[in-house]
C-alpha atoms as a PDB file:
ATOM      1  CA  UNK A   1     -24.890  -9.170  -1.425  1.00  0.00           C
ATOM      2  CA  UNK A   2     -22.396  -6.244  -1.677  1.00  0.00           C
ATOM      3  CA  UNK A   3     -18.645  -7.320  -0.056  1.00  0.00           C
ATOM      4  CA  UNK A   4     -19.338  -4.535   2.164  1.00  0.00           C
ATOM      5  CA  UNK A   5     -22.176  -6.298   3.806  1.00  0.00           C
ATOM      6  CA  UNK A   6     -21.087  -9.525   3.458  1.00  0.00           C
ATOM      7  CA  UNK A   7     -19.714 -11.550   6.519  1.00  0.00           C
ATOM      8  CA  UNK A   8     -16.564 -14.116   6.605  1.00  0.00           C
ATOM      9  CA  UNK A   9     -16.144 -17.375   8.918  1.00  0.00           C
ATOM     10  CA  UNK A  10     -12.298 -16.542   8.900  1.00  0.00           C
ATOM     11  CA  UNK A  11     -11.728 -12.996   8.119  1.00  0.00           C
ATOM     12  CA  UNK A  12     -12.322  -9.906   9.216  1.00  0.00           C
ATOM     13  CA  UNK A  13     -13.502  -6.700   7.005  1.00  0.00           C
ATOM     14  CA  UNK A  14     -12.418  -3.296   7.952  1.00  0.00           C
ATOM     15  CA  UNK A  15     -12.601  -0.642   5.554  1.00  0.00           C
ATOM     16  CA  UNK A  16     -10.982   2.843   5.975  1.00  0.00           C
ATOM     17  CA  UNK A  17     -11.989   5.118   3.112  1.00  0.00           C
ATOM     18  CA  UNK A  18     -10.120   3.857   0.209  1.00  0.00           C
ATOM     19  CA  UNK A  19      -8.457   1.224   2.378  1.00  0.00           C
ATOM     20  CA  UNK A  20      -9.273  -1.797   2.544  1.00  0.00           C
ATOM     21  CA  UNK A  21      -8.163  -3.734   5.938  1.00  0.00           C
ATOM     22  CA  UNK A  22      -8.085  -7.736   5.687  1.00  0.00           C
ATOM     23  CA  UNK A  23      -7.199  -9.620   8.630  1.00  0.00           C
ATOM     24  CA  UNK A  24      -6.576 -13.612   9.037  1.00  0.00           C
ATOM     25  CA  UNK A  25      -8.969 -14.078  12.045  1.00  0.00           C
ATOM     26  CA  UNK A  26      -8.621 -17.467  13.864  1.00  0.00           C
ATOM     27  CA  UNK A  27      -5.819 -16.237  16.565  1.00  0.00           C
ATOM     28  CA  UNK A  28      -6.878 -18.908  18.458  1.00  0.00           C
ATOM     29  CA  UNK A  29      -5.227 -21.188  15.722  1.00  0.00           C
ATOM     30  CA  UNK A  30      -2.740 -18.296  14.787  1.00  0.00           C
ATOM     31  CA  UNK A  31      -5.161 -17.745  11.711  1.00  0.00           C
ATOM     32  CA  UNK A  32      -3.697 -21.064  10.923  1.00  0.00           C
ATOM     33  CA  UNK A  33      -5.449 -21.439   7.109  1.00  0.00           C
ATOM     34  CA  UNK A  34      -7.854 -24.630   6.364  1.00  0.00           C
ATOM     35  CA  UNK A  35     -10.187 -24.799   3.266  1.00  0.00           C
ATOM     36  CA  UNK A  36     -12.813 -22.109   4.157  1.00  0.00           C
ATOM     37  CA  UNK A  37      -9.686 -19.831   5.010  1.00  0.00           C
ATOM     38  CA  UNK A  38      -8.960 -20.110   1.370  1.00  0.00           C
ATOM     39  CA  UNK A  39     -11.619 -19.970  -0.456  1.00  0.00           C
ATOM     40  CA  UNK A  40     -12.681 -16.789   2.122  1.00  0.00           C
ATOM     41  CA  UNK A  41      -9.281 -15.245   0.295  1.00  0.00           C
ATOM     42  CA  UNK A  42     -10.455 -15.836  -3.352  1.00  0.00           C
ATOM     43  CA  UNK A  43     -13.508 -15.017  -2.624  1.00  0.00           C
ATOM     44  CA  UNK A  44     -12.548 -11.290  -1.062  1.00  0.00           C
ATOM     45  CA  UNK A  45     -10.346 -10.521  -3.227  1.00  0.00           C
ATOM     46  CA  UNK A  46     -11.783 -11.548  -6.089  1.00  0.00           C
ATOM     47  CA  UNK A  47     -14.529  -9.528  -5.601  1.00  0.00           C
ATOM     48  CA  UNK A  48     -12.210  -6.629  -4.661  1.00  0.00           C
ATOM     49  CA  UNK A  49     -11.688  -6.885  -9.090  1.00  0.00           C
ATOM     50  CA  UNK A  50     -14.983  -5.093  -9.331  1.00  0.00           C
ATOM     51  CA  UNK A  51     -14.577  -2.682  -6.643  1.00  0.00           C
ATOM     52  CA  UNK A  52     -13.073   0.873  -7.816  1.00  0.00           C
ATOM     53  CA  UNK A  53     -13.305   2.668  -4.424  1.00  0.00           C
ATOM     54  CA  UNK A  54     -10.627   0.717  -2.611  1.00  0.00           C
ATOM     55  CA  UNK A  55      -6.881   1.615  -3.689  1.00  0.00           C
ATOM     56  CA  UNK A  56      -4.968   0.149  -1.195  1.00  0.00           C
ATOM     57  CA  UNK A  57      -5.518  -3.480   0.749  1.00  0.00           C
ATOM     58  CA  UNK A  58      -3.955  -4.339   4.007  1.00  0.00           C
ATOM     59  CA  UNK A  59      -3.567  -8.218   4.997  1.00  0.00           C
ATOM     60  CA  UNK A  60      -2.868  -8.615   8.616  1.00  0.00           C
ATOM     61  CA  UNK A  61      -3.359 -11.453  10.881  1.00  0.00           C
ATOM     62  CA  UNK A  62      -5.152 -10.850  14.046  1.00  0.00           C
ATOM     63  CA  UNK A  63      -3.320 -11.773  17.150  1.00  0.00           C
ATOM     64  CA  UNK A  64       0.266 -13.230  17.467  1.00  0.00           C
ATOM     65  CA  UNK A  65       0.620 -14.276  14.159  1.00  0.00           C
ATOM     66  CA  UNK A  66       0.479 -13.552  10.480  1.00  0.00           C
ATOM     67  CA  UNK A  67      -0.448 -16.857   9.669  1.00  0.00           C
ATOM     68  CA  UNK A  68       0.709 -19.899  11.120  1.00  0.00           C
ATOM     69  CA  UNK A  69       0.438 -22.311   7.674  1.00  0.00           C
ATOM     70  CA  UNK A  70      -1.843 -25.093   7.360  1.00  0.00           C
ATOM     71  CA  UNK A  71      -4.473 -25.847  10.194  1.00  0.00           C
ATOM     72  CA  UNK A  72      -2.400 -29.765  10.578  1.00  0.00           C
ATOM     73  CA  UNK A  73      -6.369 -30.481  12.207  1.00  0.00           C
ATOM     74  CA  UNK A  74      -8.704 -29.354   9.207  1.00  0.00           C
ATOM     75  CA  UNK A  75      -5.901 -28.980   6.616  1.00  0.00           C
ATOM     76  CA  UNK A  76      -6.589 -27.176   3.319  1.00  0.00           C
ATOM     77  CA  UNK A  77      -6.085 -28.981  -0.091  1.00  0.00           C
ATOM     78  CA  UNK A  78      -6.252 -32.440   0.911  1.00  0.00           C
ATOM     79  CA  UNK A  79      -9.399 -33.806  -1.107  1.00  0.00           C
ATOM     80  CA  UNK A  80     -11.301 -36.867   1.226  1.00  0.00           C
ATOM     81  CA  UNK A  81     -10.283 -40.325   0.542  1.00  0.00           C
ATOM     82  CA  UNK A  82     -13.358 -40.756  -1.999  1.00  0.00           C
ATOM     83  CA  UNK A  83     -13.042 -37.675  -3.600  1.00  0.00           C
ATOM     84  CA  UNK A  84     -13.548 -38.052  -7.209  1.00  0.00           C
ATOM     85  CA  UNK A  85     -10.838 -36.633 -10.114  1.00  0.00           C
ATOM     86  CA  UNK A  86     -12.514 -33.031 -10.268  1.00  0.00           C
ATOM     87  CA  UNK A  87     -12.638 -32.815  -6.631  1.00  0.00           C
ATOM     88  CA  UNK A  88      -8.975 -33.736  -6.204  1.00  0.00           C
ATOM     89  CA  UNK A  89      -8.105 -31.353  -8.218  1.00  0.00           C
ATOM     90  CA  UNK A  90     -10.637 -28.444  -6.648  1.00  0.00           C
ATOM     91  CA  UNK A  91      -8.946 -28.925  -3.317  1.00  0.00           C
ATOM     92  CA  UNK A  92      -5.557 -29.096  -4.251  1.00  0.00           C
ATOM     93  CA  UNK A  93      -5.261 -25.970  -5.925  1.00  0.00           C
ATOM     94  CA  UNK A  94      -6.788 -23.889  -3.217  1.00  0.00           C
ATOM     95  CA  UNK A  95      -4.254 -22.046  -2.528  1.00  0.00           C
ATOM     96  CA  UNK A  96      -3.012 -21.552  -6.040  1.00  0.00           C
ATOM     97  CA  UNK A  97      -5.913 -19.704  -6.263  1.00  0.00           C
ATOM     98  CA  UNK A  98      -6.222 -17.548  -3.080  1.00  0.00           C
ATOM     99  CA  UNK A  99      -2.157 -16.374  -3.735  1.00  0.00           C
ATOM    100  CA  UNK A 100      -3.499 -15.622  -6.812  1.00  0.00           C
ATOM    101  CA  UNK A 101      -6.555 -13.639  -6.614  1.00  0.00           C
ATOM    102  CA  UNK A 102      -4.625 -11.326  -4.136  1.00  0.00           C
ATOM    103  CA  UNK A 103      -1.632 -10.789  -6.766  1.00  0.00           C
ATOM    104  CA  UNK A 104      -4.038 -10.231  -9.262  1.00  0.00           C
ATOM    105  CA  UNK A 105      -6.206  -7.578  -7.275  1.00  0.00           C
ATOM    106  CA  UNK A 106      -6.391  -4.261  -8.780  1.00  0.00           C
ATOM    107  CA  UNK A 107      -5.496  -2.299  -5.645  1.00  0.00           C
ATOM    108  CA  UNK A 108      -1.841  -2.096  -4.122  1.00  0.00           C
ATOM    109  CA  UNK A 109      -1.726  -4.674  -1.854  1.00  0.00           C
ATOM    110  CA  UNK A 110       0.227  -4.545   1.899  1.00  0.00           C
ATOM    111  CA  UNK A 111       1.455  -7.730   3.818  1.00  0.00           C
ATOM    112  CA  UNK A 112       1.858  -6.882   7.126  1.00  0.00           C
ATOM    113  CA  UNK A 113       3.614  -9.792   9.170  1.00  0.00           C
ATOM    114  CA  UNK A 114       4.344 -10.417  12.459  1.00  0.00           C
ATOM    115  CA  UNK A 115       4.651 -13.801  14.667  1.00  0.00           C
ATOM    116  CA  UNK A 116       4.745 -16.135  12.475  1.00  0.00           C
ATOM    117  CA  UNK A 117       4.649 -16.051   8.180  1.00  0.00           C
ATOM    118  CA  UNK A 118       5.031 -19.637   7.936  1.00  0.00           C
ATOM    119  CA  UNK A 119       4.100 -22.334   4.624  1.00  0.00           C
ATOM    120  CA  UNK A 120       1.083 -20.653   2.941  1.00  0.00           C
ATOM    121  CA  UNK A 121       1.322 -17.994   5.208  1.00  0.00           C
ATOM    122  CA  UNK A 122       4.203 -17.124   3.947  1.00  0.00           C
ATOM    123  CA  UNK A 123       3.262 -18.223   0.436  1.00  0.00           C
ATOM    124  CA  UNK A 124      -0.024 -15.407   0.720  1.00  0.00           C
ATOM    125  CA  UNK A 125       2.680 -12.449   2.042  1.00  0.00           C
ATOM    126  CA  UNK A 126       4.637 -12.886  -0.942  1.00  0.00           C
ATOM    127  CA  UNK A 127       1.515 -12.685  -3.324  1.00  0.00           C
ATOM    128  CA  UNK A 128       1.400  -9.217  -1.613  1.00  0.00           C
ATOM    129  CA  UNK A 129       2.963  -6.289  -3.543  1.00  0.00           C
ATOM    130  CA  UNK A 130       4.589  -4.713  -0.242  1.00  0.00           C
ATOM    131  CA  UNK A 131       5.414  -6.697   2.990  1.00  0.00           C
ATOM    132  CA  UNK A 132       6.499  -4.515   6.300  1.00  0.00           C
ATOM    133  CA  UNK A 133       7.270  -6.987   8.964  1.00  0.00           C
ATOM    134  CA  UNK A 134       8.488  -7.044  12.205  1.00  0.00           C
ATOM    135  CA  UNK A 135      12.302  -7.853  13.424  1.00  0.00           C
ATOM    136  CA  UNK A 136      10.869 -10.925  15.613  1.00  0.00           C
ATOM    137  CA  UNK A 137       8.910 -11.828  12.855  1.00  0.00           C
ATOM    138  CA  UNK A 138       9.514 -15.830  11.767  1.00  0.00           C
ATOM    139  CA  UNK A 139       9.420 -16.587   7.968  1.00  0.00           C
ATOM    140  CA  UNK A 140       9.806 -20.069   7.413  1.00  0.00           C
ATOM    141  CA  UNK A 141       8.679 -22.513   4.461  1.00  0.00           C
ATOM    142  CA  UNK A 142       9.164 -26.185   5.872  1.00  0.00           C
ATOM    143  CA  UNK A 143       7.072 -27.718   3.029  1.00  0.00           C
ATOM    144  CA  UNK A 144      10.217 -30.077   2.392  1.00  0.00           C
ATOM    145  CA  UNK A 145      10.372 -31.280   5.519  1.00  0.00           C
ATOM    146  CA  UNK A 146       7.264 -31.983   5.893  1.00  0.00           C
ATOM    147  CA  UNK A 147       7.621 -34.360   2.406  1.00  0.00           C
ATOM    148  CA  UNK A 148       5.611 -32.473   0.430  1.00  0.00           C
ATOM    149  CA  UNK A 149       6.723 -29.893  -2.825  1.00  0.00           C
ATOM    150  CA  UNK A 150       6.319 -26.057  -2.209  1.00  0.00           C
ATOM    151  CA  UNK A 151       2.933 -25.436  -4.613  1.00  0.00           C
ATOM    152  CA  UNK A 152       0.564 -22.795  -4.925  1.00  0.00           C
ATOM    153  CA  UNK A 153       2.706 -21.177  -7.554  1.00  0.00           C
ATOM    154  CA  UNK A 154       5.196 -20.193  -4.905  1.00  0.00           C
ATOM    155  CA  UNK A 155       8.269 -21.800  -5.993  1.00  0.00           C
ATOM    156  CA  UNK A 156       8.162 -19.307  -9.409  1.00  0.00           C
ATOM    157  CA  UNK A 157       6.904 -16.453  -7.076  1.00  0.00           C
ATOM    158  CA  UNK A 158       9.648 -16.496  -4.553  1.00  0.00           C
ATOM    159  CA  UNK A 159      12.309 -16.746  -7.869  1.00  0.00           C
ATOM    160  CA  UNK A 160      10.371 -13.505  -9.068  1.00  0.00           C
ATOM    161  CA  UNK A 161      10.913 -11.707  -5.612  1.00  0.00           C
ATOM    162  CA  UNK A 162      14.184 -13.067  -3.781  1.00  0.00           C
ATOM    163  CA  UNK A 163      16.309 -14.324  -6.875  1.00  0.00           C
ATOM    164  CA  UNK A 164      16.977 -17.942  -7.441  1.00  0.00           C
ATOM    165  CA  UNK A 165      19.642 -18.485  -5.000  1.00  0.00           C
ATOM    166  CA  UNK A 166      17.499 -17.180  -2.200  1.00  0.00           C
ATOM    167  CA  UNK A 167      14.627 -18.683  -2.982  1.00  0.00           C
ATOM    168  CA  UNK A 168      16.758 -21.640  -3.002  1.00  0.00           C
ATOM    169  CA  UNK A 169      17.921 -21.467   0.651  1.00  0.00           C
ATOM    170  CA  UNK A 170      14.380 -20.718   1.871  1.00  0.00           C
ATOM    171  CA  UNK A 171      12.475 -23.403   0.034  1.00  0.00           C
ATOM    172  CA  UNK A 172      15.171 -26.227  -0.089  1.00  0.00           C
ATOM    173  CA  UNK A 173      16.786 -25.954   3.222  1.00  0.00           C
ATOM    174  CA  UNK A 174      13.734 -25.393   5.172  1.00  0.00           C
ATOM    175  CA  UNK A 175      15.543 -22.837   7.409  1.00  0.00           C
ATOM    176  CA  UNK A 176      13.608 -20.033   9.439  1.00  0.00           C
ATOM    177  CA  UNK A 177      14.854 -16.530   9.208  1.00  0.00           C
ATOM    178  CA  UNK A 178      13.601 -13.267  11.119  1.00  0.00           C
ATOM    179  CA  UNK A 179      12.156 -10.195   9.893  1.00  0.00           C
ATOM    180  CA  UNK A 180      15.550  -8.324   9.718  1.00  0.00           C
ATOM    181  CA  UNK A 181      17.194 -11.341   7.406  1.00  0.00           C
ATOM    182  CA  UNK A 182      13.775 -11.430   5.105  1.00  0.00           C
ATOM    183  CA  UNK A 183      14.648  -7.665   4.924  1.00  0.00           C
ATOM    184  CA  UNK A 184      18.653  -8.419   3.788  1.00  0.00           C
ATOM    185  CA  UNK A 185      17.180 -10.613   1.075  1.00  0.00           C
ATOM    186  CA  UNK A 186      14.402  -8.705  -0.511  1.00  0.00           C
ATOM    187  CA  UNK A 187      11.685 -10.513   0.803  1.00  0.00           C
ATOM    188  CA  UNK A 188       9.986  -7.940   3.268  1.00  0.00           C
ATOM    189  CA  UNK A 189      10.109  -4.357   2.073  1.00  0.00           C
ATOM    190  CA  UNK A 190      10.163  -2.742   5.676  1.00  0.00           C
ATOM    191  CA  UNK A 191      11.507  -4.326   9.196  1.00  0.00           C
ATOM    192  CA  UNK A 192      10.476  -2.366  12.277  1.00  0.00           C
ATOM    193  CA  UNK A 193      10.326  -3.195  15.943  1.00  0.00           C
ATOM    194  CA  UNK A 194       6.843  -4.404  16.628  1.00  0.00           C
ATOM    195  CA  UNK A 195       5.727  -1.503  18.383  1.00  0.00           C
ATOM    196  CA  UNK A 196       6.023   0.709  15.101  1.00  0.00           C
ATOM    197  CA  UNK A 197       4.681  -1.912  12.825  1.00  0.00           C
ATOM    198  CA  UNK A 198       1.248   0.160  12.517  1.00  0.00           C
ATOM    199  CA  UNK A 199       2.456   2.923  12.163  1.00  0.00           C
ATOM    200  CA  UNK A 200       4.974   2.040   9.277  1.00  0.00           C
ATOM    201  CA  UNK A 201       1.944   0.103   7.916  1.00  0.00           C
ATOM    202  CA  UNK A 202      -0.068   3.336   7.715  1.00  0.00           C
ATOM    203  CA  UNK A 203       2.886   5.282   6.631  1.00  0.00           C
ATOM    204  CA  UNK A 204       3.410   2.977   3.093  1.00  0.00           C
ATOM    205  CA  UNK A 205      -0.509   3.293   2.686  1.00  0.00           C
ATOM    206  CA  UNK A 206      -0.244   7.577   3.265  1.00  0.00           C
ATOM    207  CA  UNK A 207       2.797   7.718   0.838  1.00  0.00           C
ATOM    208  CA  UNK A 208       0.635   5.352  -2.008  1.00  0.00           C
ATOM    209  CA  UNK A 209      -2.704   7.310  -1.563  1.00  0.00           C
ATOM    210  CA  UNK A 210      -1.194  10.600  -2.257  1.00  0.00           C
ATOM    211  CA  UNK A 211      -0.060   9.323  -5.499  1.00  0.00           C
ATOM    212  CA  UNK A 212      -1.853  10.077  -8.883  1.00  0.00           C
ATOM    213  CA  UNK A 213      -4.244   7.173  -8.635  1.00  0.00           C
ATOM    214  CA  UNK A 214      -4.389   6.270 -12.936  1.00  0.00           C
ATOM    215  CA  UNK A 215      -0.329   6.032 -12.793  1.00  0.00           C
ATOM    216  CA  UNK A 216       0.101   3.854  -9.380  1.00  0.00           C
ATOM    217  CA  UNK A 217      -2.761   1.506 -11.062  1.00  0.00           C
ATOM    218  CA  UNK A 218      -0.793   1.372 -14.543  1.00  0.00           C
ATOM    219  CA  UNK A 219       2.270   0.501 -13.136  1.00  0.00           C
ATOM    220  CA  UNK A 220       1.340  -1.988 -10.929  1.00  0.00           C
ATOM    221  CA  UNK A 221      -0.320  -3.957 -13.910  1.00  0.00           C
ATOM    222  CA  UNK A 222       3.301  -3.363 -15.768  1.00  0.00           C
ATOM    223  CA  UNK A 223       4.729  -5.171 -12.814  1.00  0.00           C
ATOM    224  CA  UNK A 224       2.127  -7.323 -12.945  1.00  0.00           C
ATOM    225  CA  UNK A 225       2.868  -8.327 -16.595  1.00  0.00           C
ATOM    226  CA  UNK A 226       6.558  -8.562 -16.640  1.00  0.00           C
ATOM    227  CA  UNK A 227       6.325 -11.145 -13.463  1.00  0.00           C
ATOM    228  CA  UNK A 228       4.535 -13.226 -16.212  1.00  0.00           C
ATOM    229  CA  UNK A 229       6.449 -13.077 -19.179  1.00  0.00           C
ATOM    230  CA  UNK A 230       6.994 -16.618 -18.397  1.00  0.00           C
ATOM    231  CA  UNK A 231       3.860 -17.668 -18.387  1.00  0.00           C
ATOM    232  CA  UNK A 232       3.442 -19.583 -21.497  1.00  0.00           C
ATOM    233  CA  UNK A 233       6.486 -22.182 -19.780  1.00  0.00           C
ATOM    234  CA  UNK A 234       4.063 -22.088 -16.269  1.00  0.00           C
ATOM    235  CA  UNK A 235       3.338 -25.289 -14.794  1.00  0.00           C
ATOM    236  CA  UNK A 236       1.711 -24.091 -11.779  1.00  0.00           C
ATOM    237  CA  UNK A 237      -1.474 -25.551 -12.657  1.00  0.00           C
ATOM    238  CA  UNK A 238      -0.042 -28.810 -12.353  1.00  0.00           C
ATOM    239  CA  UNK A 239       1.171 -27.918  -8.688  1.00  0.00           C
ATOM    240  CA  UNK A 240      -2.010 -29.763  -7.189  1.00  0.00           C
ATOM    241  CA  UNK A 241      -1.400 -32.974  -9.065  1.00  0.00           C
ATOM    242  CA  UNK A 242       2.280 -32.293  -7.625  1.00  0.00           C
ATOM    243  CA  UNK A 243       0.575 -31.931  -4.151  1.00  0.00           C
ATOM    244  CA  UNK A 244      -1.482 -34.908  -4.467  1.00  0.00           C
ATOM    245  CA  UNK A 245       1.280 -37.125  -5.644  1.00  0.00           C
ATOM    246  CA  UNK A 246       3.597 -36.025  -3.021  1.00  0.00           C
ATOM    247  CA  UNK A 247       0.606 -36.699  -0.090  1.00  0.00           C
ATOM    248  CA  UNK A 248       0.988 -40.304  -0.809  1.00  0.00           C
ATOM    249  CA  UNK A 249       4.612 -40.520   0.976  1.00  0.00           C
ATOM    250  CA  UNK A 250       4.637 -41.573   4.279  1.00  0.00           C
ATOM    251  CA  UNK A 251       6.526 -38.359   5.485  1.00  0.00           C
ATOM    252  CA  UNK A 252       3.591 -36.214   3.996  1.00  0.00           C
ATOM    253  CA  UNK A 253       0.602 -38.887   5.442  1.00  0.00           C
ATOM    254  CA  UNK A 254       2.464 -38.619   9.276  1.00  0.00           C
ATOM    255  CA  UNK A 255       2.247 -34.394   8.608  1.00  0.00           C
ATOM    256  CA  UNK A 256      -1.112 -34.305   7.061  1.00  0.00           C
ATOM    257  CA  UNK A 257      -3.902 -36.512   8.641  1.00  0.00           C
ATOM    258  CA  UNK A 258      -6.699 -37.261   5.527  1.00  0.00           C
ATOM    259  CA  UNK A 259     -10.026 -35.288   6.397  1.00  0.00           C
ATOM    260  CA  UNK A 260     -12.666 -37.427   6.208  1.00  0.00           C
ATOM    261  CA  UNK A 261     -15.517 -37.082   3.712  1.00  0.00           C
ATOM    262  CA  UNK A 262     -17.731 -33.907   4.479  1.00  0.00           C
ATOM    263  CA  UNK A 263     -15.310 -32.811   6.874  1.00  0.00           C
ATOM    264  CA  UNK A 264     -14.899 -29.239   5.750  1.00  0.00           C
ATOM    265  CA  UNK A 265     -17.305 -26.498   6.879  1.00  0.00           C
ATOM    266  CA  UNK A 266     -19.250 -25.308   4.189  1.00  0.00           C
ATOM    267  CA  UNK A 267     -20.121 -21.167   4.651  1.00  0.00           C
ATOM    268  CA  UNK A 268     -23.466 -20.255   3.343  1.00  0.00           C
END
């Protein structure tokens, strides 16, 4: 089945010509992500490798929020008590590989944020090659408080985008920070009053479409590259052993209930 036909239990298709419009949709949960959320993302953009129509992708969350993090009832990445090695494993790299499969998508990619960008939320905005956000927007990474690492590749990611030292602050201490203070540290590329957000949305996409389509595509693979010069010294695919290690302290248990076995929705 072609992506264009196909249908998502957590997102939301819209596409406008060469854009491509991708929006979180569980605003009931603020598109809060659990394990079909993910593997909904790799999926979509995955596929998005093979399709040469779309230039630009917008991700969006549908309602109040951008993303709210983990669903703390169906959260993603924790494999069921009997899970076996390769199913550990599976689960807790999920969102490795949704972040991922949208930084490694072809087509310019758009964040747009408002609400909340919080944990993997956050984690999937930065995997974005522009973010335009709102002033009230609420960035916040509490994975430390929660007892738990910051995985998914993000730690490396973050360093890439904000510098050490601001990654640093955002990561380690935990602390939340509007859209205009994101925008002061490089994190969002735009900050408008939420009224406008739409329209500066649509603005960044006019501006990239009436670009020579070969050269945008070339350099965003150079940009691509040089974020992974490093990646012969990348651990990140030992960030779900990290995870898994870390779920076994108490702080992390009282945060992150254990689904039991089977409890994930399957999509067909």
């Amino acid at each position: 089945m072609s992506l264009r036909d196909a249908s998502f239990e957590t997102l939301e298709l819209e596409w406008q010509g060469p854009v491509l419009r991708v929006w979180l949709n569980r605003p009931e949960k603020l598109n809060a992500l659990n394990r079909t959320a993910l593997e909904e993302i790799e999926e979509v953009f995955g596929a998005l490798q093979g399709d040469f129509e779309t230039r630009v992708v917008v991700l969006g969350g549908r309602g109040r929020a951008f993303c709210a993090g983990a669903d703390r009832g169906d959260p993603p990445g924790l494999p069921s008590a009997d899970a076996g090695a390769r199913e550990r494993r599976y689960a807790s790299q999920l969102g490795l590989r949704a972040s991922r499969a949208i930084e490694e998508v072809e087509a310019v990619t758009i964040a747009r944020v408002q609400g909340h960008a919080v944990g993997g939320g956050c984690v999937l905005a930065a995997a974005c090659d522009f973010r335009v956000a709102t002033k009230g927007a609420r960035f916040h990474v509490p994975e430390v408080d929660l007892g738990i690492p910051l995985t998914w590749g993000a730690t490396p990611r973050l360093i890439n985008e904000l510098g050490a030292a601001r990654a640093r602050e955002l990561i380690l201490l935990c602390e939340e920070i509007d859209g205009t203070r994101a925008f002061a540290w490089g994190l969002v590329h735009r900050v408008v009053p939420e009224a406008e957000l739409d329209v500066e949305v649509d603005a960044l996409v006019e501006k990239l479409l009436a670009k020579p389509e070969a050269a945008v595509h070339a350099t965003k693979t150079q940009f691509r590259a040089y974020a992974l010069r490093g990646r012969l010294g990348d651990v990140t695919e030992t960030d779900g052993d990290v995870l898994v290690g870390a779920l076994r302290e108490a702080a992390a248990r009282a945060a992150f209930p254990r689904p039991r076995k089977g409890g994930a929705k399957q999509r067909e």
